[in-house]
C-alpha atoms as a PDB file:
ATOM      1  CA  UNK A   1       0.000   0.000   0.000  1.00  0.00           C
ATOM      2  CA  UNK A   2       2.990   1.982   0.937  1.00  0.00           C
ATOM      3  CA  UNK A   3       4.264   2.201  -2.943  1.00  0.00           C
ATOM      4  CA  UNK A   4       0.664   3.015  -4.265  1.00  0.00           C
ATOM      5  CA  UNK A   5       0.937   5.999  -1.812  1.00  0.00           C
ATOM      6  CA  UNK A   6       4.101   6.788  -2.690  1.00  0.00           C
ATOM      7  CA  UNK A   7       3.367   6.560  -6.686  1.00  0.00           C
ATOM      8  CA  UNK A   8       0.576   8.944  -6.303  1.00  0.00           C
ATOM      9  CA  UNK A   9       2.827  11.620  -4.731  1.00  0.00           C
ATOM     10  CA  UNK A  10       4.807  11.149  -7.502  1.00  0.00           C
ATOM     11  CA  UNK A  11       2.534  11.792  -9.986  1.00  0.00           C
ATOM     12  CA  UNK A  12       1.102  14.176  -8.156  1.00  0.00           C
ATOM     13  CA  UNK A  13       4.069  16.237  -8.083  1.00  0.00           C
ATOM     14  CA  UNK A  14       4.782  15.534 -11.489  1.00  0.00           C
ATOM     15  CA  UNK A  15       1.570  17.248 -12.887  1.00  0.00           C
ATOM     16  CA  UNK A  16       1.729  20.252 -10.317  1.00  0.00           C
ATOM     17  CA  UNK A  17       5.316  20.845 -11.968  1.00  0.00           C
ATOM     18  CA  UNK A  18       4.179  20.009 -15.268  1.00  0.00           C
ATOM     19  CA  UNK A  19       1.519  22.868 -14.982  1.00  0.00           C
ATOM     20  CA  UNK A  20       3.773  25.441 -13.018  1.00  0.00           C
ATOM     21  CA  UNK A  21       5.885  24.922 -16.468  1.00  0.00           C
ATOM     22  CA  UNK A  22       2.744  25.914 -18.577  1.00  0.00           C
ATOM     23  CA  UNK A  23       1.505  28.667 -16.643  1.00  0.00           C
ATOM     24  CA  UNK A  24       5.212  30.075 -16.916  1.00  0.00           C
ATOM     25  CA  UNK A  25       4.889  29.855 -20.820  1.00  0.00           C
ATOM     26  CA  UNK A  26       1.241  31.087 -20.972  1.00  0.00           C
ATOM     27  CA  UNK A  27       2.705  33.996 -18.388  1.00  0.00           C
ATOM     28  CA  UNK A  28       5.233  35.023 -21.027  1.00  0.00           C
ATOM     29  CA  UNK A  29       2.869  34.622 -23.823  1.00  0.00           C
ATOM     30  CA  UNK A  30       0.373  37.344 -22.056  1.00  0.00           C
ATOM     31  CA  UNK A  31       2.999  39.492 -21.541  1.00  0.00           C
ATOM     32  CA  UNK A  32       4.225  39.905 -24.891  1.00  0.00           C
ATOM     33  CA  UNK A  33       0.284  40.469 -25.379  1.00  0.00           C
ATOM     34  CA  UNK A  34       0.423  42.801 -22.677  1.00  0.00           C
ATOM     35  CA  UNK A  35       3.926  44.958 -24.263  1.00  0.00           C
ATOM     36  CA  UNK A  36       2.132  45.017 -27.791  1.00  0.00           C
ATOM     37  CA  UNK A  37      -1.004  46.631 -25.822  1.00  0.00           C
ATOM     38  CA  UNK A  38       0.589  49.431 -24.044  1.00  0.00           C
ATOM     39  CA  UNK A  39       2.626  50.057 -27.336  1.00  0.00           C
ATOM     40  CA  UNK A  40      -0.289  50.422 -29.513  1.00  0.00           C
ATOM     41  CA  UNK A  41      -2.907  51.946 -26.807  1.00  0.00           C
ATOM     42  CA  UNK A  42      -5.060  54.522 -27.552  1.00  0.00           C
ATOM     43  CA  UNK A  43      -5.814  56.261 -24.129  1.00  0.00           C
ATOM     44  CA  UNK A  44      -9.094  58.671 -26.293  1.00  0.00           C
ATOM     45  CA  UNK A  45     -10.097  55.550 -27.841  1.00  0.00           C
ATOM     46  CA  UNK A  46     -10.179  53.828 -25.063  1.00  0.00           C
ATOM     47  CA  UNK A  47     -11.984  56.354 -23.034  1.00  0.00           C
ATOM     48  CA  UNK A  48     -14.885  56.561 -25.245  1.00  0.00           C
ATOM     49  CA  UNK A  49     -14.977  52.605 -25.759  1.00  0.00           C
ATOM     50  CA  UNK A  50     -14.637  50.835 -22.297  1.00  0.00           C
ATOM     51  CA  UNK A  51     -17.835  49.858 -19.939  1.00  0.00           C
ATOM     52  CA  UNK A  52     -15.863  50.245 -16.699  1.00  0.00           C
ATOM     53  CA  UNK A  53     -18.813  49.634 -14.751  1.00  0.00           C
ATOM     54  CA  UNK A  54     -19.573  46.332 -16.434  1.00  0.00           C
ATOM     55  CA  UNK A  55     -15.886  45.243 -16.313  1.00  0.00           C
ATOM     56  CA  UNK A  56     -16.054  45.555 -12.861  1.00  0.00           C
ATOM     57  CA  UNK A  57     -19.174  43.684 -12.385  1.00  0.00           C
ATOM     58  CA  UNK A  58     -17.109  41.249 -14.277  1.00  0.00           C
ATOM     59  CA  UNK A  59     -14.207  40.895 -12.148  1.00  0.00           C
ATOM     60  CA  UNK A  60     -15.974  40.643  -9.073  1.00  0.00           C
ATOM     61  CA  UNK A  61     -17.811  37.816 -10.746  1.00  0.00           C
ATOM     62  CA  UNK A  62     -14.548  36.200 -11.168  1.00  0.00           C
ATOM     63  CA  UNK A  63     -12.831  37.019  -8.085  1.00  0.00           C
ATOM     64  CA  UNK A  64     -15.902  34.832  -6.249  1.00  0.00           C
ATOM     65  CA  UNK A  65     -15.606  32.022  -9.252  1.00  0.00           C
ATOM     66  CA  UNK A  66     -11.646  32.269  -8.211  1.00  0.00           C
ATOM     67  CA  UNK A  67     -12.693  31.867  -3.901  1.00  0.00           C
ATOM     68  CA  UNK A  68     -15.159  29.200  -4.804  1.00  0.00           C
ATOM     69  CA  UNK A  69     -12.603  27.420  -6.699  1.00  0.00           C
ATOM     70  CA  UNK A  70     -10.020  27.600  -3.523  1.00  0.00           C
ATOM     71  CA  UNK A  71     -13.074  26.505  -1.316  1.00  0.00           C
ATOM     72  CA  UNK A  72     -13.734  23.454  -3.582  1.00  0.00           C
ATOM     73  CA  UNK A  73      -9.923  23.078  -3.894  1.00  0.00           C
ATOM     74  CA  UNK A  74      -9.963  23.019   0.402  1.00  0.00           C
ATOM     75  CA  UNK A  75     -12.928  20.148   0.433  1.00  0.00           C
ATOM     76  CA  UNK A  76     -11.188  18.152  -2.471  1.00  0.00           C
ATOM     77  CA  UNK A  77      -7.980  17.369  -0.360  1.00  0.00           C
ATOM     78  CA  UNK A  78     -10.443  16.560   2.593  1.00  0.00           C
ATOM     79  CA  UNK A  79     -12.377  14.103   0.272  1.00  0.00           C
ATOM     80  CA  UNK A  80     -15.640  15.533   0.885  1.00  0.00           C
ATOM     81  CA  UNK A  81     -17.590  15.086  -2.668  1.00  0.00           C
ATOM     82  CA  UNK A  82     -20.680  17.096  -2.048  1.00  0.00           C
ATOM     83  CA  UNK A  83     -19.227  20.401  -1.251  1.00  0.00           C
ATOM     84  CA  UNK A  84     -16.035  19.913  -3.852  1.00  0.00           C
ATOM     85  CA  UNK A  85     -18.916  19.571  -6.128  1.00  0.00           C
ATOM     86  CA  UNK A  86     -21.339  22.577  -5.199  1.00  0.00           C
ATOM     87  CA  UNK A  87     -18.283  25.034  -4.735  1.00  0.00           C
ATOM     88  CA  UNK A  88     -16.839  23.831  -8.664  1.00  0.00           C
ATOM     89  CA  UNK A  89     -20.151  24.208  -9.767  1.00  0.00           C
ATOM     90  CA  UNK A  90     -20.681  27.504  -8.086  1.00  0.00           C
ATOM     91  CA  UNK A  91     -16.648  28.493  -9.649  1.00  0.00           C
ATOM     92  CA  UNK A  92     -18.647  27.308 -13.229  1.00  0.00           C
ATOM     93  CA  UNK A  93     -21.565  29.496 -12.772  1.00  0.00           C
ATOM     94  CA  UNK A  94     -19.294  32.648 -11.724  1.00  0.00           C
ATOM     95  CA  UNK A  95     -17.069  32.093 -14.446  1.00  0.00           C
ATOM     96  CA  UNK A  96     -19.563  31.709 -16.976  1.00  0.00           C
ATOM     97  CA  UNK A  97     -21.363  34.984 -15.971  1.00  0.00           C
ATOM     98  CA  UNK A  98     -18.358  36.129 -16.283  1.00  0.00           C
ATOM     99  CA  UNK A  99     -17.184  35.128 -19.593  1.00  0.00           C
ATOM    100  CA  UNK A 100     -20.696  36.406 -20.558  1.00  0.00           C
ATOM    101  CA  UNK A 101     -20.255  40.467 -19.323  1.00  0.00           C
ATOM    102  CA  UNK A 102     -16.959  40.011 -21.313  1.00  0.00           C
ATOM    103  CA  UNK A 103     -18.213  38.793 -24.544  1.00  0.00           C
ATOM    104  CA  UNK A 104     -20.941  41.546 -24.166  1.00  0.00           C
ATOM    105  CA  UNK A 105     -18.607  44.063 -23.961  1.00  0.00           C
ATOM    106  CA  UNK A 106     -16.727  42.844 -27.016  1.00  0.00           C
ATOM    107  CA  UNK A 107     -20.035  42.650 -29.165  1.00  0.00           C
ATOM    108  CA  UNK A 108     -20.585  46.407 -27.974  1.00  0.00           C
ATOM    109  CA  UNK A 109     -17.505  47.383 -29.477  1.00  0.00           C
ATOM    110  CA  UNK A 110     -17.862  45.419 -32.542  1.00  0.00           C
ATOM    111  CA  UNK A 111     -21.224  46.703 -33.058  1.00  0.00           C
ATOM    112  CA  UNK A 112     -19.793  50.410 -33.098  1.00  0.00           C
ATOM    113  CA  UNK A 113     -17.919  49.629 -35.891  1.00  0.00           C
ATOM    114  CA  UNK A 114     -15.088  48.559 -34.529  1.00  0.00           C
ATOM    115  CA  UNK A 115     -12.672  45.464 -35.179  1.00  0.00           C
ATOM    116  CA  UNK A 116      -9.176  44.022 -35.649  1.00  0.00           C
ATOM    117  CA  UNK A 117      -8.952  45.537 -38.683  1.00  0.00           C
ATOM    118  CA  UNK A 118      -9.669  49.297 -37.484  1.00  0.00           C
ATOM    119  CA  UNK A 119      -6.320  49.818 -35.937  1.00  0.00           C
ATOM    120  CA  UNK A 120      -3.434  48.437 -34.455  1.00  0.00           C
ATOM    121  CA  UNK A 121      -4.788  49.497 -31.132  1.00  0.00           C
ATOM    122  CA  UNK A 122      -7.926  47.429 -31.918  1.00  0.00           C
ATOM    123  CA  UNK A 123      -5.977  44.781 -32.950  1.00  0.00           C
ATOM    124  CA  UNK A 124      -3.915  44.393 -29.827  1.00  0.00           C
ATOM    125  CA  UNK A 125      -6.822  44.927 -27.459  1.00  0.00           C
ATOM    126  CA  UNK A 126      -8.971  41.906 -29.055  1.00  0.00           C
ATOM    127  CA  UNK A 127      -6.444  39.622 -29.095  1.00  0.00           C
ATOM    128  CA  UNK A 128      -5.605  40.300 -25.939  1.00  0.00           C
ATOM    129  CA  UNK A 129      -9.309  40.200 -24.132  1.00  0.00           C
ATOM    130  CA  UNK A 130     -10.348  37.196 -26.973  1.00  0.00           C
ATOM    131  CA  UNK A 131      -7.238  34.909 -25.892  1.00  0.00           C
ATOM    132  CA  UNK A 132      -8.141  35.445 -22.000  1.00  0.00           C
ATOM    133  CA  UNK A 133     -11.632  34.722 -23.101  1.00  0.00           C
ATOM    134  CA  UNK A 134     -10.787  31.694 -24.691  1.00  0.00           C
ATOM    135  CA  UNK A 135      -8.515  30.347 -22.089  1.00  0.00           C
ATOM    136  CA  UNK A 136     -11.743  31.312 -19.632  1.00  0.00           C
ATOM    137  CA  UNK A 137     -13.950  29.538 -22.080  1.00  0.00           C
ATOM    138  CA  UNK A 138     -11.403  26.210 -22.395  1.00  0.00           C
ATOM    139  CA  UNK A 139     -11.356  26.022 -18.550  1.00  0.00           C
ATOM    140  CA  UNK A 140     -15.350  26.083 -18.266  1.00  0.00           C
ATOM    141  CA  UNK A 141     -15.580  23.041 -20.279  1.00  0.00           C
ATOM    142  CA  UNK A 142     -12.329  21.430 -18.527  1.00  0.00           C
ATOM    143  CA  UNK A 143     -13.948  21.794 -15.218  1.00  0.00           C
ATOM    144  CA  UNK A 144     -17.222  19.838 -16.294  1.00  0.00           C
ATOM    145  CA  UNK A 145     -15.235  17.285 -18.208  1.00  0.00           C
ATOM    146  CA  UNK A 146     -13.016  16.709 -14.925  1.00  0.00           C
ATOM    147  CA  UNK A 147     -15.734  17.093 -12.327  1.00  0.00           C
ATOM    148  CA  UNK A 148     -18.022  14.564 -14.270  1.00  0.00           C
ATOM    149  CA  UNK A 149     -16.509  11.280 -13.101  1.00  0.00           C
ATOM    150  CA  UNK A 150     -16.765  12.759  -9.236  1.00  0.00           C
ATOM    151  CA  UNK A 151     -20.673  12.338  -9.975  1.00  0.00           C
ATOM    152  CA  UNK A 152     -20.385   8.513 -10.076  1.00  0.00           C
ATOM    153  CA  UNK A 153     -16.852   7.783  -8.716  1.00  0.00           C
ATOM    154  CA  UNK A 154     -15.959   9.569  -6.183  1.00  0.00           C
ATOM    155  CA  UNK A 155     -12.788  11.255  -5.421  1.00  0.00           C
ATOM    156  CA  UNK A 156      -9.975   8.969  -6.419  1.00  0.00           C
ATOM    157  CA  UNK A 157      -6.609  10.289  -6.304  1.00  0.00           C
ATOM    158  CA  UNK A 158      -6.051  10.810 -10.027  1.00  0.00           C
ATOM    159  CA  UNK A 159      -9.474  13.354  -9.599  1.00  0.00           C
ATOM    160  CA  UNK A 160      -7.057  14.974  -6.686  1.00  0.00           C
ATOM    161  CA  UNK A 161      -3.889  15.853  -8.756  1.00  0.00           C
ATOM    162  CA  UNK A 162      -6.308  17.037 -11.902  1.00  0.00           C
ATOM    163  CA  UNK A 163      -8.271  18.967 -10.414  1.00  0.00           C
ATOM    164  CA  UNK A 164      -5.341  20.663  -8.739  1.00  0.00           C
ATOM    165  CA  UNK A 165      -4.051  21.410 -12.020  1.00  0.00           C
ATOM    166  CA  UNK A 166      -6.778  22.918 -13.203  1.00  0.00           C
ATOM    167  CA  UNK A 167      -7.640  25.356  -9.843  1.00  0.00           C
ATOM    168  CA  UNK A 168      -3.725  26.533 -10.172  1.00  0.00           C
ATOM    169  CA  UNK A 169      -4.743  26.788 -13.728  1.00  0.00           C
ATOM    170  CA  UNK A 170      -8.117  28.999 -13.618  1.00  0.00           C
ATOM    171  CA  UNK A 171      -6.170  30.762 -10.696  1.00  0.00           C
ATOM    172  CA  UNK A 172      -3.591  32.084 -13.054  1.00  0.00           C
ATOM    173  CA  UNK A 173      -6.371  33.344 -15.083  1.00  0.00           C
ATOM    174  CA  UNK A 174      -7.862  35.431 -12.520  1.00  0.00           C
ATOM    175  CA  UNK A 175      -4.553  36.791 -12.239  1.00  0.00           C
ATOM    176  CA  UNK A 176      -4.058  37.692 -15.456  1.00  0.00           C
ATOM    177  CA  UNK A 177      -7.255  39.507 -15.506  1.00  0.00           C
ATOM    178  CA  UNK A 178      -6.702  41.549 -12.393  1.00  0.00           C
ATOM    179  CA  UNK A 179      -3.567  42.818 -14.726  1.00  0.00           C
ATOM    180  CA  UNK A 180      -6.051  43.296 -17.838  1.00  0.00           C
ATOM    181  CA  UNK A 181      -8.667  45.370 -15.149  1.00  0.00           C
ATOM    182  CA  UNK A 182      -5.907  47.424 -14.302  1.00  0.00           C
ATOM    183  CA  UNK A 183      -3.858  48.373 -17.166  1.00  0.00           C
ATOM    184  CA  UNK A 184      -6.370  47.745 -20.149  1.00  0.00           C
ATOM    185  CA  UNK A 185      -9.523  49.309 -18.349  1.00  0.00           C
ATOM    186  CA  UNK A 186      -8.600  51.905 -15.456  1.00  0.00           C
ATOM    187  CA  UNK A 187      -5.923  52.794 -17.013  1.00  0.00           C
ATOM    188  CA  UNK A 188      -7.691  53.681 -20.350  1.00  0.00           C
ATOM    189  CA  UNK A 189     -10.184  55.626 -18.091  1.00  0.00           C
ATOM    190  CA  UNK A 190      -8.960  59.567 -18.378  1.00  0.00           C
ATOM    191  CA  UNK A 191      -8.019  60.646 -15.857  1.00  0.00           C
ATOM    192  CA  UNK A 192      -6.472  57.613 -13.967  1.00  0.00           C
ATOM    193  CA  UNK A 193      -3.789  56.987 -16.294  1.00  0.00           C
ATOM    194  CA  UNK A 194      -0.576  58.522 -15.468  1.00  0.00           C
END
């Protein structure tokens, strides 16, 4: 029994470092996003374009996806199913409100007249919001595929060191939008950009 313990720890550890080294490389890859942004931003542009209000309803919708995620992250380890359940679920439902504000936004901006094609400003700011959108999106429909099982298995270990992976995952998201909040929308606000 001993070496099954012992093999899960390994692989355990192996995935956690496996998906440290990916959230390094996505972490570069959103920085050179972020670089190409504050090259090409257009602070009037900006000003006229951004929903602050809704942006912020947005984050706060994700900062209580990201808590429920550490709260089903807490009962996972302590093998209680029901609540690791409700609290991924409830991380789901945040995130896809979420994700929902931030596609709004986007089709408000596209509906001005606005795309890729209108500047290079335009063109850095969508592919910067759209690839955090689709990592957002990607991690919606990894959290049902991995919390499926959990309905009719239980929590084996395997479930454990997944769904580990993906909470230090959709954690690094929430990070990376907390940057995107603050130097994509208050600082295109007037006035708060220095």
């Amino acid at each position: 029994m001993s070496s099954g313990l012992h093999a899960d720890q390994e692989a355990y550890s192996k995935a956690t470092l496996g998906t440290w080294l990916y959230i390094l490389s996505d972490f570069l890859f959103f920085g050179v996003l972020f670089a190409v942004y504050a090259f090409f931003q257009d602070l009037k542009l900006a000003n006229e374009l951004y929903r602050l209000n809704y942006t912020f309803y947005a984050t706060l919708l994700l900062l209580i996806s990201s808590a429920s995620a550490g709260l089903a992250g807490a009962y996972l380890h302590r093998r209680n199913r029901p609540y690791t359940l409700v609290y991924f679920l409830c991380a789901f439902f945040f995130g896809a409100c979420f994700l929902t504000i931030e596609c709004s936004n986007l089709v408000t901006i596209f509906n001005k007249g606005y795309s890729w094609e209108s500047s290079a400003f335009f063109s850095a700011y969508f592919t910067l919001i759209i690839t955090h959108g689709l990592h957002v999106a990607f991690c919606l429909f990894w959290m049902i595929v991995l919390l499926f099982p959990l309905f009719f298995q239980g929590i084996r270990p395997r479930d454990v060191r997944r769904l580990t992976c993906f909470r230090m995952f959709w954690q690094f998201l929430n990070i990376v939008w907390i940057f995107i909040f603050t130097i994509v929308y208050l600082m295109g606000v007037e006035g708060i950009y220095v």
